[in-house]
Protein backbone atom coordinates (compact mmCIF):
# COMPACT_ATOMS: atom_id res chain seq x y z
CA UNK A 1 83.47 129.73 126.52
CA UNK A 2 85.73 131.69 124.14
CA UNK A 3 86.74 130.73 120.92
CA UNK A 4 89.89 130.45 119.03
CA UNK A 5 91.17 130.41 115.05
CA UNK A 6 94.39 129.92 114.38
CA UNK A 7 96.09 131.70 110.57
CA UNK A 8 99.36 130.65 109.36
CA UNK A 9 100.72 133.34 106.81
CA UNK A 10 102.90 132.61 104.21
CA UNK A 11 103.09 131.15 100.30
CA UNK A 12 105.54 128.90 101.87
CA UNK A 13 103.43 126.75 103.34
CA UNK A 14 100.31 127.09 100.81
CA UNK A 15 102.92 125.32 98.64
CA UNK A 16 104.53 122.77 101.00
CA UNK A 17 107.71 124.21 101.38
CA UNK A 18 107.51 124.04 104.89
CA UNK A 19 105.04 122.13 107.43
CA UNK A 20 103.52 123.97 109.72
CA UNK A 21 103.91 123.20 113.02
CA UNK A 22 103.44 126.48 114.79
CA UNK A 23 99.43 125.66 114.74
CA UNK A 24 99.17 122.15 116.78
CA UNK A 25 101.43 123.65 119.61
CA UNK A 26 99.55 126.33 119.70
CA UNK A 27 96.64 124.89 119.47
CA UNK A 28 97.35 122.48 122.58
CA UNK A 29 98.41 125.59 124.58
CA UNK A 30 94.88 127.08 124.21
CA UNK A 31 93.30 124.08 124.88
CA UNK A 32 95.37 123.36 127.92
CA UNK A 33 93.79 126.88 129.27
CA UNK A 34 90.29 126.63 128.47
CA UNK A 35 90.27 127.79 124.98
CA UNK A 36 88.26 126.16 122.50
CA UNK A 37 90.32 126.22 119.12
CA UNK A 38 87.66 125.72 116.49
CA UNK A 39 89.26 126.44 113.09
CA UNK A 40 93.03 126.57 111.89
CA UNK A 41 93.26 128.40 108.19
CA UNK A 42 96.15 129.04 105.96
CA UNK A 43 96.50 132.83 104.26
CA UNK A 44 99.00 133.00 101.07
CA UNK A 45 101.28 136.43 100.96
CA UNK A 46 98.35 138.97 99.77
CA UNK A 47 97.35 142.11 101.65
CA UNK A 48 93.99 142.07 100.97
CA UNK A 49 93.44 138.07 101.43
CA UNK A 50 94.81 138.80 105.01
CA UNK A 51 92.96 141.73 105.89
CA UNK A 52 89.55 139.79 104.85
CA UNK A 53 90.44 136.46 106.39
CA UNK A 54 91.37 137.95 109.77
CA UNK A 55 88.41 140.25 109.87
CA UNK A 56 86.39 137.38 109.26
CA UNK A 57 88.02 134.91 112.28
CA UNK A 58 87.65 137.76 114.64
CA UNK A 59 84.31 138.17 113.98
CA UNK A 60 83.81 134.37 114.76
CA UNK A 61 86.38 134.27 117.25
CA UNK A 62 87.54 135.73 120.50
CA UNK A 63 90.85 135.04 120.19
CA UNK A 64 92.56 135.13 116.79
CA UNK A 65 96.39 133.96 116.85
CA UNK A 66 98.33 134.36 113.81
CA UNK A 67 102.22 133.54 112.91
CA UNK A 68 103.98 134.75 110.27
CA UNK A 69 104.86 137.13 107.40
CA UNK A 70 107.03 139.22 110.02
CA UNK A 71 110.62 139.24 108.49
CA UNK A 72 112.35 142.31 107.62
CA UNK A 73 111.51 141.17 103.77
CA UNK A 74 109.91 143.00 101.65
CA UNK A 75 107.45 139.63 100.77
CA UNK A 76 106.39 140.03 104.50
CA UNK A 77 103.39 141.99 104.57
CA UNK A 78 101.60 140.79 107.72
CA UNK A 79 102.59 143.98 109.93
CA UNK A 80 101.07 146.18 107.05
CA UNK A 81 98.28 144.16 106.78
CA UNK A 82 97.27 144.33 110.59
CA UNK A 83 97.93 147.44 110.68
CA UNK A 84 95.24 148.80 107.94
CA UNK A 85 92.80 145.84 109.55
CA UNK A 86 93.44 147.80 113.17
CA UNK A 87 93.24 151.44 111.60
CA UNK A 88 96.34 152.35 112.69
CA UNK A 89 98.09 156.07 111.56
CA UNK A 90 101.39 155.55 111.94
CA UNK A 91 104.56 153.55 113.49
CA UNK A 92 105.93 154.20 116.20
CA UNK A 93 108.88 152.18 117.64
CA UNK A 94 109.39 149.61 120.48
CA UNK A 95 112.53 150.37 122.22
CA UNK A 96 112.91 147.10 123.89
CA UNK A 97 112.54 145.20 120.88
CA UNK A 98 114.65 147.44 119.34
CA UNK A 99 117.50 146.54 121.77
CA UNK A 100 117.07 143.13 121.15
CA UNK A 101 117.57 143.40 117.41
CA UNK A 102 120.93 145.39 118.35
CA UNK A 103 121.75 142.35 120.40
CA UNK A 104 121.28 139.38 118.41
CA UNK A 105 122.44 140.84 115.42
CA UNK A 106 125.82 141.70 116.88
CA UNK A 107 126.20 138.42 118.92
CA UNK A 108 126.29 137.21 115.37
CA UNK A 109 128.84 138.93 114.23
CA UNK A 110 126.09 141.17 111.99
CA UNK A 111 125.55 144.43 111.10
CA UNK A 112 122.30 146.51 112.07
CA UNK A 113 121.00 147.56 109.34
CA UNK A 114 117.91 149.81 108.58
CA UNK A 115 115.94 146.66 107.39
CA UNK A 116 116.41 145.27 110.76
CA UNK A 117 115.99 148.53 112.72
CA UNK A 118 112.18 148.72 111.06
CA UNK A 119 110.94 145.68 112.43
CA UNK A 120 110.76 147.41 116.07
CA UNK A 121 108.56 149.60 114.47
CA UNK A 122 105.10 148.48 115.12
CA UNK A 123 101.47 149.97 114.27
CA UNK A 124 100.24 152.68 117.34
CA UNK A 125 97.08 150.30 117.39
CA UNK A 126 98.90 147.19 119.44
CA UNK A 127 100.56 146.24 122.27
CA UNK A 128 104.03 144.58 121.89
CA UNK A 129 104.89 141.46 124.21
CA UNK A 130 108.67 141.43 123.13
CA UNK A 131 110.41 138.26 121.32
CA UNK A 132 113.93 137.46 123.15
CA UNK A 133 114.51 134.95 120.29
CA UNK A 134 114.26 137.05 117.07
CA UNK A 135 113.71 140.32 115.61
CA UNK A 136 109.96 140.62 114.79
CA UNK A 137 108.08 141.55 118.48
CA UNK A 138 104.58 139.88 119.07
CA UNK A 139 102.12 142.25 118.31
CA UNK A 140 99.24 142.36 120.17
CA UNK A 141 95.76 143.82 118.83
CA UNK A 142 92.52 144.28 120.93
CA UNK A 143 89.27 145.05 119.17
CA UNK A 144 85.99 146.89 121.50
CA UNK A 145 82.85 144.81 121.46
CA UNK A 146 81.34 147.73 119.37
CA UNK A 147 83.79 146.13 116.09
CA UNK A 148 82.69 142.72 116.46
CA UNK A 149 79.85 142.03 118.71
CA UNK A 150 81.94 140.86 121.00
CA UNK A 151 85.49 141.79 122.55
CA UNK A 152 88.22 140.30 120.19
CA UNK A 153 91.89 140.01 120.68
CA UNK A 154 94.86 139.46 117.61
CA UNK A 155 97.56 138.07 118.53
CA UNK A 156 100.51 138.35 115.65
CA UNK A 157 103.54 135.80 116.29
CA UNK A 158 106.78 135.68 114.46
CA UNK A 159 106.59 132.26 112.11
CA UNK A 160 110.12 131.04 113.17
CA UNK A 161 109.01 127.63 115.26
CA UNK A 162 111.04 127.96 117.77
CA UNK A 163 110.79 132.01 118.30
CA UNK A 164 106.75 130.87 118.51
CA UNK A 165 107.34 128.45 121.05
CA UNK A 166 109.47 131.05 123.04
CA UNK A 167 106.55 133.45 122.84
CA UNK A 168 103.67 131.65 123.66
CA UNK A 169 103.73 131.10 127.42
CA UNK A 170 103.91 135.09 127.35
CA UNK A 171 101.09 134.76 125.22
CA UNK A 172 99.13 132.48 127.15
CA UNK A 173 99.67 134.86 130.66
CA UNK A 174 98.47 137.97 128.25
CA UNK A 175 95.40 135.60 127.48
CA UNK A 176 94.78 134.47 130.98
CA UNK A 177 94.62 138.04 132.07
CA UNK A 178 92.21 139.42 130.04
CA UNK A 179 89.95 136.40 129.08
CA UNK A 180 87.65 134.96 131.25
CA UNK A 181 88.08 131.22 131.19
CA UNK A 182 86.24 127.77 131.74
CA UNK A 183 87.77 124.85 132.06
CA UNK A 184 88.55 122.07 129.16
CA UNK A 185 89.42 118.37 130.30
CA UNK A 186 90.71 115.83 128.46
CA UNK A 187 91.73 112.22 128.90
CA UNK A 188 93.07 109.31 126.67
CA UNK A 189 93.41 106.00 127.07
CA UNK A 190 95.17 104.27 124.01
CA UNK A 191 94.35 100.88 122.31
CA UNK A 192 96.48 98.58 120.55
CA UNK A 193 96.15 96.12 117.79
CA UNK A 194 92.70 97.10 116.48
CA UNK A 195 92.12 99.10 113.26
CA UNK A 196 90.18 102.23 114.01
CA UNK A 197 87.01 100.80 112.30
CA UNK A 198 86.96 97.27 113.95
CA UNK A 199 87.54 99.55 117.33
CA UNK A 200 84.75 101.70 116.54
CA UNK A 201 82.16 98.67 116.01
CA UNK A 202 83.42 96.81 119.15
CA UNK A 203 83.04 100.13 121.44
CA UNK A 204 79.53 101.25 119.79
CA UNK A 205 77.45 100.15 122.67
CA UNK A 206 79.68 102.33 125.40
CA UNK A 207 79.78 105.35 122.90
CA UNK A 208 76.25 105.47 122.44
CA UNK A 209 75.48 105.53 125.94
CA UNK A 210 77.91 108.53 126.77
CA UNK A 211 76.26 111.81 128.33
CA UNK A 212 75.18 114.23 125.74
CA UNK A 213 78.11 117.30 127.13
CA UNK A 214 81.33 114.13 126.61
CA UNK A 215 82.87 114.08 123.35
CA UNK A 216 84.58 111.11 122.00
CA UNK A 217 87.51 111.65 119.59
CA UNK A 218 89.39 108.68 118.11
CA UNK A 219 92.92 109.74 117.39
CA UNK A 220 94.80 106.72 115.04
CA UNK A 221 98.62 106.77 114.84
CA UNK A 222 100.75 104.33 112.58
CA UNK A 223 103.06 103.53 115.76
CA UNK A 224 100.88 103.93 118.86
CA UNK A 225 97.23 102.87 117.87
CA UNK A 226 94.48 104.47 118.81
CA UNK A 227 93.98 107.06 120.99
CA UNK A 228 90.21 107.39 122.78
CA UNK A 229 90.09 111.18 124.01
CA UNK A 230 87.44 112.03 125.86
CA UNK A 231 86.62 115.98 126.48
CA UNK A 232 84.41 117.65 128.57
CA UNK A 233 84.00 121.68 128.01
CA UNK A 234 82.98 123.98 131.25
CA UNK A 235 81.88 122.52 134.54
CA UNK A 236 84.32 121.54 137.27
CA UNK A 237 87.80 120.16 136.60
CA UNK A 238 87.52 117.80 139.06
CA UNK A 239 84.07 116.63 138.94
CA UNK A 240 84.93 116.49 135.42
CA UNK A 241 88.16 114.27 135.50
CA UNK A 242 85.84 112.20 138.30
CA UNK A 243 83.08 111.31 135.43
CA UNK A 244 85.71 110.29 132.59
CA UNK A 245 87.64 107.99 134.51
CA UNK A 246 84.13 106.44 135.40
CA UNK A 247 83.68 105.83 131.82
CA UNK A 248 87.00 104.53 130.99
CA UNK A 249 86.41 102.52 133.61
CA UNK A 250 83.25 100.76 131.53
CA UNK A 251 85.81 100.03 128.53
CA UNK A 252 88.12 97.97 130.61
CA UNK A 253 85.64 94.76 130.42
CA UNK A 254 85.41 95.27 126.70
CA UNK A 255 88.83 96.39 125.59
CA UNK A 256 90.85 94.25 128.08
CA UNK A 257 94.59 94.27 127.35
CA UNK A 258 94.11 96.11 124.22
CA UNK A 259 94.15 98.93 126.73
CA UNK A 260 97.91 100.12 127.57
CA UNK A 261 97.50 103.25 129.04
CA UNK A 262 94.85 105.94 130.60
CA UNK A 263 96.99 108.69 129.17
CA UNK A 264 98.81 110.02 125.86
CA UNK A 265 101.66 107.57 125.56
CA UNK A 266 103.76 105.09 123.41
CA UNK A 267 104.12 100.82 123.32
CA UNK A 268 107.75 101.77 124.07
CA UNK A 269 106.92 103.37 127.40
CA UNK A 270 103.98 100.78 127.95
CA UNK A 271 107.18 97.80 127.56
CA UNK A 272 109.34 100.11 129.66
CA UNK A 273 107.46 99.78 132.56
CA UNK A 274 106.85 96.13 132.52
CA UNK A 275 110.84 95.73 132.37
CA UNK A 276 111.71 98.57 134.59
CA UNK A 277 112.51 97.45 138.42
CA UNK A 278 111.97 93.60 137.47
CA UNK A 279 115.68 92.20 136.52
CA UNK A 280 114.33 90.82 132.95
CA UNK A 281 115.98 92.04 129.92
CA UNK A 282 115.32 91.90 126.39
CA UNK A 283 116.75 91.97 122.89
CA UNK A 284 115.57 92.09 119.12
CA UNK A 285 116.58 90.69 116.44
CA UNK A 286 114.83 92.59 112.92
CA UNK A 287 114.58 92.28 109.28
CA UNK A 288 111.87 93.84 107.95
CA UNK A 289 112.04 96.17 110.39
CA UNK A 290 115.50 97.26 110.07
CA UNK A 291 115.72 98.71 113.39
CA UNK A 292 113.09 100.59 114.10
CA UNK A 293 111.84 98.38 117.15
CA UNK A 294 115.40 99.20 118.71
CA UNK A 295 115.04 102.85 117.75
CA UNK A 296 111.76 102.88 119.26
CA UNK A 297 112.59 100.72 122.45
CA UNK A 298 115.82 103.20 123.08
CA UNK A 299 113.86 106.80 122.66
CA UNK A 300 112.66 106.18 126.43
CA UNK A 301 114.95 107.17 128.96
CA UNK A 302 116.61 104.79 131.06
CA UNK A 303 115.76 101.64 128.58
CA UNK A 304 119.25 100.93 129.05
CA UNK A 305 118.05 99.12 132.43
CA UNK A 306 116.53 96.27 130.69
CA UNK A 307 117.55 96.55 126.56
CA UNK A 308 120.53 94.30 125.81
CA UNK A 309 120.81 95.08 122.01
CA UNK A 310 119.64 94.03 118.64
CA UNK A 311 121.11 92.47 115.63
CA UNK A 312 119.65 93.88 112.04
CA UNK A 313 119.53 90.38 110.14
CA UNK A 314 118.45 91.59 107.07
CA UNK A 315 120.26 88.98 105.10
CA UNK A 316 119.52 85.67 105.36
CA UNK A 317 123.57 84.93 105.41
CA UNK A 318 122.99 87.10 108.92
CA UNK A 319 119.99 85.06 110.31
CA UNK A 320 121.87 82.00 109.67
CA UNK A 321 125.33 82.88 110.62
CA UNK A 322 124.91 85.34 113.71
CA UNK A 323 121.22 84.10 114.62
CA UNK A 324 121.53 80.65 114.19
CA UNK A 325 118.68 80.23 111.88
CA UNK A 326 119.49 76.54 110.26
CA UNK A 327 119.94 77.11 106.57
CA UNK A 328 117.11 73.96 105.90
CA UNK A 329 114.57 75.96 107.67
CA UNK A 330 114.99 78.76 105.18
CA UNK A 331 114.59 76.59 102.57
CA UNK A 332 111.54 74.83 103.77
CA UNK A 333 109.42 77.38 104.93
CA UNK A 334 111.11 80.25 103.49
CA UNK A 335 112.48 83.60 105.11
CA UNK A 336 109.08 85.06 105.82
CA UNK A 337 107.42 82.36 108.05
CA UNK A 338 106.48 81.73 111.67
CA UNK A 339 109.97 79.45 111.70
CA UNK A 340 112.61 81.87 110.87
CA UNK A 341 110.57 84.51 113.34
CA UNK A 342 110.72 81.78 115.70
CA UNK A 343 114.48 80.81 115.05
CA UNK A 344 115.17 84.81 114.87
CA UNK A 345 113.77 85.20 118.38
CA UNK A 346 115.50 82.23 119.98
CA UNK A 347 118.79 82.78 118.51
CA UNK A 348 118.93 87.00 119.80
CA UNK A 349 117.47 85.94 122.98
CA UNK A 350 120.26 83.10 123.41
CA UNK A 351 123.07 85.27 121.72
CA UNK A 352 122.03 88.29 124.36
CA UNK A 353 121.63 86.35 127.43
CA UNK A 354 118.03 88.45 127.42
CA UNK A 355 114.88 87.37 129.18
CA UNK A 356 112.75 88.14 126.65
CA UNK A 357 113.27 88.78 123.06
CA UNK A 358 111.32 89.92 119.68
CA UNK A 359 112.21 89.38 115.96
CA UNK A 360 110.48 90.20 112.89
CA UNK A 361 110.73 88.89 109.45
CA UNK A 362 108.62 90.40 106.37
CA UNK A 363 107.82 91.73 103.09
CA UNK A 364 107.52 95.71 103.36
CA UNK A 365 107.07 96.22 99.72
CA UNK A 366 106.76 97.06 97.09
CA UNK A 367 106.09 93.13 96.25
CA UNK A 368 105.49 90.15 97.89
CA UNK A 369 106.76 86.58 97.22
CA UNK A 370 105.10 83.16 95.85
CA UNK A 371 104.07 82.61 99.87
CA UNK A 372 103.30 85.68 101.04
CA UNK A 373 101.26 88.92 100.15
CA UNK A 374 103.36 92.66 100.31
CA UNK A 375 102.30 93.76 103.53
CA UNK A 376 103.33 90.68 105.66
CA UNK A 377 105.15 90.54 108.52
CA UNK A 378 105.82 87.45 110.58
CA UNK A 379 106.38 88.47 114.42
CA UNK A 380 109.00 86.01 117.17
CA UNK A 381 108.48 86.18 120.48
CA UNK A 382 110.63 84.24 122.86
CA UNK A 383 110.43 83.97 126.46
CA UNK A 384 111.24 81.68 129.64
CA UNK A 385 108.16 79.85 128.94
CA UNK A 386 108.57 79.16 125.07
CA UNK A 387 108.10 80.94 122.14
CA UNK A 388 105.21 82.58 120.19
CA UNK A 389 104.77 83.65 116.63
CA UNK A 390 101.73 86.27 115.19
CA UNK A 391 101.65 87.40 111.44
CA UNK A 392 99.92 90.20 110.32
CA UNK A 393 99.24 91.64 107.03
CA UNK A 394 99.06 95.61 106.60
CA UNK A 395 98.04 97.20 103.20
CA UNK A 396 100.00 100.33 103.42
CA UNK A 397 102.87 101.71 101.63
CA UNK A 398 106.39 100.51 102.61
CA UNK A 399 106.80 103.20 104.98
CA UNK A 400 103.62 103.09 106.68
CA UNK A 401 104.03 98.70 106.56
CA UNK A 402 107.32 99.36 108.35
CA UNK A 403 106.19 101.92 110.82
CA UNK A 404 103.33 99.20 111.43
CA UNK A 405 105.72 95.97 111.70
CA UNK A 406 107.26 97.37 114.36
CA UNK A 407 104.47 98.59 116.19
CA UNK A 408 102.94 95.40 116.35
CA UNK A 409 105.54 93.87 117.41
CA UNK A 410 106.18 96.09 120.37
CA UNK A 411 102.43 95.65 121.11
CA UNK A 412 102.97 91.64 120.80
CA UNK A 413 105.96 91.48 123.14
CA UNK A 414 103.55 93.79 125.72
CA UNK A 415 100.91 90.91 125.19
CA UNK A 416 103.47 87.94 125.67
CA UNK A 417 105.05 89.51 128.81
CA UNK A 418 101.98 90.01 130.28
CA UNK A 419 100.79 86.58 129.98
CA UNK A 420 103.54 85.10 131.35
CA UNK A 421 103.08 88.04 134.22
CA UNK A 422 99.46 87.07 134.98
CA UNK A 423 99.99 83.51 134.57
């Protein structure tokens, strides 16, 4: 199997200027061809730091990608740099790139000036896959098995995301053409409303008694839970994708409907397809959230089939007035209880005319009240067959409690609807 590092070049993001993003699509391009990516490492704008870092990867690696330090500037010293790692004489120029600078620049309305001109120049040591989307060419550098033990390949890209992501399937093809290859496979299924931790203890049993060449990865996210990748490296794709699914299979008695999908997806898809194709609607009605279920609910395509709307209630003038929350139940219980969630989610399921309907009602932080601890979030569910309520308490940030609130309460509704479905 051949190996992969991935070096990001630049003070910019040593600093946090920028984040890089360059490495994880890259990174899931190699993968996705048999590549095994096993470091990603960050070089500041020095000469000799580059030169010793990259000599280093490609003696580790047989594929080193970099991206960039490739602007016409004279703090871009990558080019330089690869060529003294690549003993290269001189410059000589790339004619096609050179006619792209000529282009862009004067679609632009620019001038092309000598600054520009020099970035077709490229060391006599590399091949030069050209860049359609920018000035700086992707230089390609291939090292004899007599430098490295091994045959190595360098692959400079320009550091502009989206002139990276233009480049890489040309990338990948150079790759696939002179790397012999064995196949990766991966699959996920992803699991809802348990903490990574409590998942890990519950699951111990099945991980433990996974074949020695499976590795288990568990992949947390704030808004879609956890996701259980499983990867197998060489053998048959097939015979591999045959021997996962067997063991996801095992997990389905122990996770039950914590499981929402057997690939890498969202709660908003996973409630998408119990709504799509059935007639039943559904609505939200948020406070704590301040519409981030809605936002989350109307990122999938075609969610206007079955989403009738929201209403942000943030004040409680709002939950009474437009919701119908009775002012004595806010006094009583207060505004973060099961009863106003409950009141929330009948009152936006009976304004909407929805089937279904979800409401939240919390304290996101940075304090809590005389009731309740920061962190809580009280979550309405309201259906044909009643209502529900679930509270939860998250120790996170307000961000993060937010980002959480609403994910829970996506993964609630999935829970509700599916009773009622299997009932």
């Amino acid at each position: 199997m051949t190996n992969a590092s991935i070096c990001t070049i630049g003070d910019e993001i040593l600093i946090g200027q920028i984040v890089d993003t360059n490495s994880s699509r890259i990174s899931r391009a190699l993968e996705e061809i048999g590549i095994k990516v096993t470091r990603m490492l960050s070089i500041g704008d020095d000469s000799e730091e580059i030169i010793t870092n990259l000599d280093n990867e490609l003696r580790h690696n047989g594929i080193v990608v970099t991206t960039g330090g490739l602007g016409p500037t004279r703090d871009d010293i990558t080019k330089a740099a690869l060529a003294a790692l690549s003993g290269s004489s001189t410059y000589i120029q790339n004619d096609t790139q050179l006619e792209i600078i000529h282009s862009i620049l004067q679609a632009r309305g620019l001038d092309v000036l000598d600054i520009n001109k020099a970035q077709a120049l490229v060391p006599d040591t590399c091949e030069v896959i050209p860049n359609r989307l920018g000035t700086a060419p992707v230089m390609v550098f291939r090292f004899p098995e007599e430098r490295y033990g091994h045959p190595s390949t360098l692959y400079s890209l320009p550091g502009v995301p989206f002139e990276a992501e233009g480049a890489l399937p040309d990338v990948i093809n150079d790759i696939k053409a002179h790397t012999p290859l064995t196949d990766i496979f991966h699959k996920c299924v992803m699991v809802a409303g348990l903490a990574e931790s409590a998942l890990s203890k519950l699951i111990e049993p099945w991980e433990d008694s996974l074949p020695a060449d499976m590795r288990l990865a568990y992949l947390p996210n704030q808004l879609t839970g956890v996701r259980l990748r499983l990867s197998i490296y060489g053998g048959d794709k097939e015979e591999e994708e045959r021997r996962i699914d067997e063991r996801f299979a095992l997990l389905k008695p122990i996770l039950g409907d914590r499981i929402y999908a057997y690939s890498d997806d969202t709660l908003q898809n996973a409630i998408g397809a119990l709504f799509r194709g059935t007639g039943m609607t559904l609505s939200a009605a948020e406070s704590c959230t301040g519409g981030m279920i809605s936002s989350l609910i109307t990122s999938v395509p075609g969610a206007s089939e079955y989403y009738l709307g929201s209403v942000t209630s943030y004040a409680v003038a709002v939950k009474e007035s437009v919701l119908g929350v009775k002012p004595d139940t806010v006094n009583e219980y207060g505004v973060v209880s099961p009863e106003v969630a409950a009141a929330m989610a009948e009152g936006v399921r009976k304004l909407t005319g929805s089937t279904y309907s979800v409401a939240t009602t919390g304290l996101a932080g940075p304090g809590g009240d005389e009731r309740n601890p920061v962190g809580t979030v009280w979550i309405g569910l309201s259906g044909p067959n009643g209502t529900s309520t679930v509270s939860k308490v998250y120790k996170n940030d307000r961000k993060r409690n937010i980002e959480r609130f609403a994910s829970a309460a996506l993964d609630e509704l999935r829970l509700f609807v599916l009773k009622d479905l299997n009932a």
